[in-house]
Protein backbone atom coordinates (compact mmCIF):
# COMPACT_ATOMS: atom_id res chain seq x y z
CA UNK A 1 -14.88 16.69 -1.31
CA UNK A 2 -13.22 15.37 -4.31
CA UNK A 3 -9.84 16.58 -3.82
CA UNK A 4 -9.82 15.48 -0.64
CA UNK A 5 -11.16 11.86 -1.66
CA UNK A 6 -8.12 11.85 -4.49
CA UNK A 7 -5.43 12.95 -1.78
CA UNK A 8 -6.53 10.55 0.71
CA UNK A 9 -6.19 8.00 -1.93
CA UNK A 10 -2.73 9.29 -3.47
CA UNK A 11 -1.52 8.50 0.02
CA UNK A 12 -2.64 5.66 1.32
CA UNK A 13 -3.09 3.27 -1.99
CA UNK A 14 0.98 2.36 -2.17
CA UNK A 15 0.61 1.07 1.53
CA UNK A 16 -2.09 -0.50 0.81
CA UNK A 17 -0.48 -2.24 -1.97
CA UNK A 18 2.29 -2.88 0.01
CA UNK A 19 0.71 -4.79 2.81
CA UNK A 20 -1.29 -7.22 0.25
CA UNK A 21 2.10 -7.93 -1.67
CA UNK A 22 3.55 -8.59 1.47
CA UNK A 23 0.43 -10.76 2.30
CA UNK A 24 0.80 -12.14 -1.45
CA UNK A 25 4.44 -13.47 -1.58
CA UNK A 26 3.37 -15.07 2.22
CA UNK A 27 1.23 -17.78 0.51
CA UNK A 28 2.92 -21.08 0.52
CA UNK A 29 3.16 -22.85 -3.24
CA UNK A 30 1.49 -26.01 -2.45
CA UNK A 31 -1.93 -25.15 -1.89
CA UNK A 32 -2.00 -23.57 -5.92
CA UNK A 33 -0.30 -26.87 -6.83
CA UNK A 34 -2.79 -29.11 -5.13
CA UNK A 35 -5.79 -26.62 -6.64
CA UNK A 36 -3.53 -27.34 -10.20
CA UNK A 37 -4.00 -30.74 -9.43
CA UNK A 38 -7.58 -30.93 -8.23
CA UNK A 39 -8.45 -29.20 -12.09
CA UNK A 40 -9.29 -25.71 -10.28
CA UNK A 41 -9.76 -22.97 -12.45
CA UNK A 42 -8.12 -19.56 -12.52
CA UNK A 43 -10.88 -18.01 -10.56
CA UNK A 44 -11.92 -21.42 -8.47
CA UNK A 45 -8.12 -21.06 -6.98
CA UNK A 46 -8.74 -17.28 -6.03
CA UNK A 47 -11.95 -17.82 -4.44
CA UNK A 48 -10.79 -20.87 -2.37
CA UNK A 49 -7.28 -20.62 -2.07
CA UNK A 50 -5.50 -17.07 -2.54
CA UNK A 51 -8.73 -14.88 -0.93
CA UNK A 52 -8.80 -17.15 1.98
CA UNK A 53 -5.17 -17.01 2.99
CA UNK A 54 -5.03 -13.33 2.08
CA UNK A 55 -7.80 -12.03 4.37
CA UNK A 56 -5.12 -11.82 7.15
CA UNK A 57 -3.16 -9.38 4.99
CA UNK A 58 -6.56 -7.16 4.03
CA UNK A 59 -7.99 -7.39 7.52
CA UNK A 60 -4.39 -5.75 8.62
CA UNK A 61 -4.48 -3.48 5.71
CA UNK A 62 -8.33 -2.26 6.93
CA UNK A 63 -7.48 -1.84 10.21
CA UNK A 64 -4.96 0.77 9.31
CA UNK A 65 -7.11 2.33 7.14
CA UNK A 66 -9.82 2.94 9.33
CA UNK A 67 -8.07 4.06 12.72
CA UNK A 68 -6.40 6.79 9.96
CA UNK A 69 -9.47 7.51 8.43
CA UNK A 70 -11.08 8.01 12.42
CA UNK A 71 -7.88 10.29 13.03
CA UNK A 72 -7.72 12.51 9.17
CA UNK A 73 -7.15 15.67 10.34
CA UNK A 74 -4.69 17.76 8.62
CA UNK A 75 -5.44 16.73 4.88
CA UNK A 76 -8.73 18.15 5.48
CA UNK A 77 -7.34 21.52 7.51
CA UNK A 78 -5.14 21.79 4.73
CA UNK A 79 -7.36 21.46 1.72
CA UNK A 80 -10.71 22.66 2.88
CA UNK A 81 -10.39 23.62 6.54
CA UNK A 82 -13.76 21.73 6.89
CA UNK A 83 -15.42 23.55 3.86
CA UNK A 84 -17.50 24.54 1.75
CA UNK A 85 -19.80 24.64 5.50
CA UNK A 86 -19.13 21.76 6.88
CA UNK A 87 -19.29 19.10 3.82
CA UNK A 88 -15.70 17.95 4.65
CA UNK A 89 -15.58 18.47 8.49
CA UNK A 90 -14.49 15.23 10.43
CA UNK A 91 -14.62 14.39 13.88
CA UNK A 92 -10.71 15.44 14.86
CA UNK A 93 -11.25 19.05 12.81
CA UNK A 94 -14.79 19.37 14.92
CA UNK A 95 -12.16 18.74 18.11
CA UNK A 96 -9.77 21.01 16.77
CA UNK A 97 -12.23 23.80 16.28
CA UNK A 98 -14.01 23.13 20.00
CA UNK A 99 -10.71 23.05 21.73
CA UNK A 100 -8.96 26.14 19.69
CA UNK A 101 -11.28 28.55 18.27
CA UNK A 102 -14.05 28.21 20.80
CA UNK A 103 -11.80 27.60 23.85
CA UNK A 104 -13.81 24.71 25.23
CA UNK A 105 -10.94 22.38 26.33
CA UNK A 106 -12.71 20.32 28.52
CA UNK A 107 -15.35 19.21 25.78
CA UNK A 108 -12.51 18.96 23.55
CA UNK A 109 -10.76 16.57 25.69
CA UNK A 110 -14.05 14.41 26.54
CA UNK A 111 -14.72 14.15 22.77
CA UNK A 112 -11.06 13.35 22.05
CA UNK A 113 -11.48 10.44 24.66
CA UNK A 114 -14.82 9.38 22.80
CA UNK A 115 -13.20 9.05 19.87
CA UNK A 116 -9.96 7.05 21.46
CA UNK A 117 -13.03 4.89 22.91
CA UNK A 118 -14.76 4.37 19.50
CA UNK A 119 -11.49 3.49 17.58
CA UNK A 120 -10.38 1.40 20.32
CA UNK A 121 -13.38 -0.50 19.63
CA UNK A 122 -13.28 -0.88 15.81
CA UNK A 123 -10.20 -2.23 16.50
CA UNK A 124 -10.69 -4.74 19.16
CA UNK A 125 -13.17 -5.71 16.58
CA UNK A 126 -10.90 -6.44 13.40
CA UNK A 127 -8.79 -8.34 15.63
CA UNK A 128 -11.21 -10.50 17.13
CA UNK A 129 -12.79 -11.07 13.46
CA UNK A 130 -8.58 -11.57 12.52
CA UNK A 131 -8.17 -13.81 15.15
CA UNK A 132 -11.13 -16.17 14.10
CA UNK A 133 -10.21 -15.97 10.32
CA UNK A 134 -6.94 -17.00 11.11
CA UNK A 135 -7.52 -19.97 13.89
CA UNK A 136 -10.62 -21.25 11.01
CA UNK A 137 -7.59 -21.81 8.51
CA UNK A 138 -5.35 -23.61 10.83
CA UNK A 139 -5.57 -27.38 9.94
């Protein structure tokens, strides 16, 4: 479980990075001069100025993270095929393993849909939670 946790990370943490930098060098100056001003202090101006006009960036960020972490499949095939038992078995490698070694398409398929249907969801979700965040900061 712990190699797979430390190559899932190894991957996905300079994206990660990425995307908030991105989200970082968005923020306008003026609100950190007007906290400078109001006699904010380092950790005031994080709390009220930089967190709030990142969470666009880290909402985008999770979103990507979790429709990849719904989908993980061939990290896990290739490291531990789902072992030792089934401590590292996800929901695509269960799929994999209905449709291929068992030869149950059909379930498969329905289960691949199911899964389409619950990421779908998760998504709709962040977006509609984005979509608030972002309309609550516009002045």
């Amino acid at each position: 479980m712990a190699s797979v946790i430390a190559a899932d990370v190894w991957q996905w943490t300079p994206f990660m990075f990425l995307i908030l930098l991105a989200g970082l060098q968005a923020i306008p100056q003026e609100p950190y001069e007007a906290a400078l001003i109001d006699g904010s202090s380092r950790w005031q101006t994080f709390l009220h100025v930089t967190l709030p006009l990142l969470k666009p960036a880290i909402l985008i960020a999770l979103l990507l993270r979790t429709m990849d972490l719904l989908r993980v499949f061939d990290q896990i095939f290739i490291l531990t095929e789902g072992g030792p038992g089934f401590a590292t078995e996800t929901a695509s490698l269960y799929i994999y393993r209905t449709a291929f070694r068992f030869s149950n398409f059909g379930y498969a398929a329905a289960m691949s849909f199911v899964l389409l249907a619950i990421t779908n969801v998760i998504s709709v979700g962040y977006i509609r939670l984005l979509q608030t965040r972002v309309s609550e900061a516009r002045p």
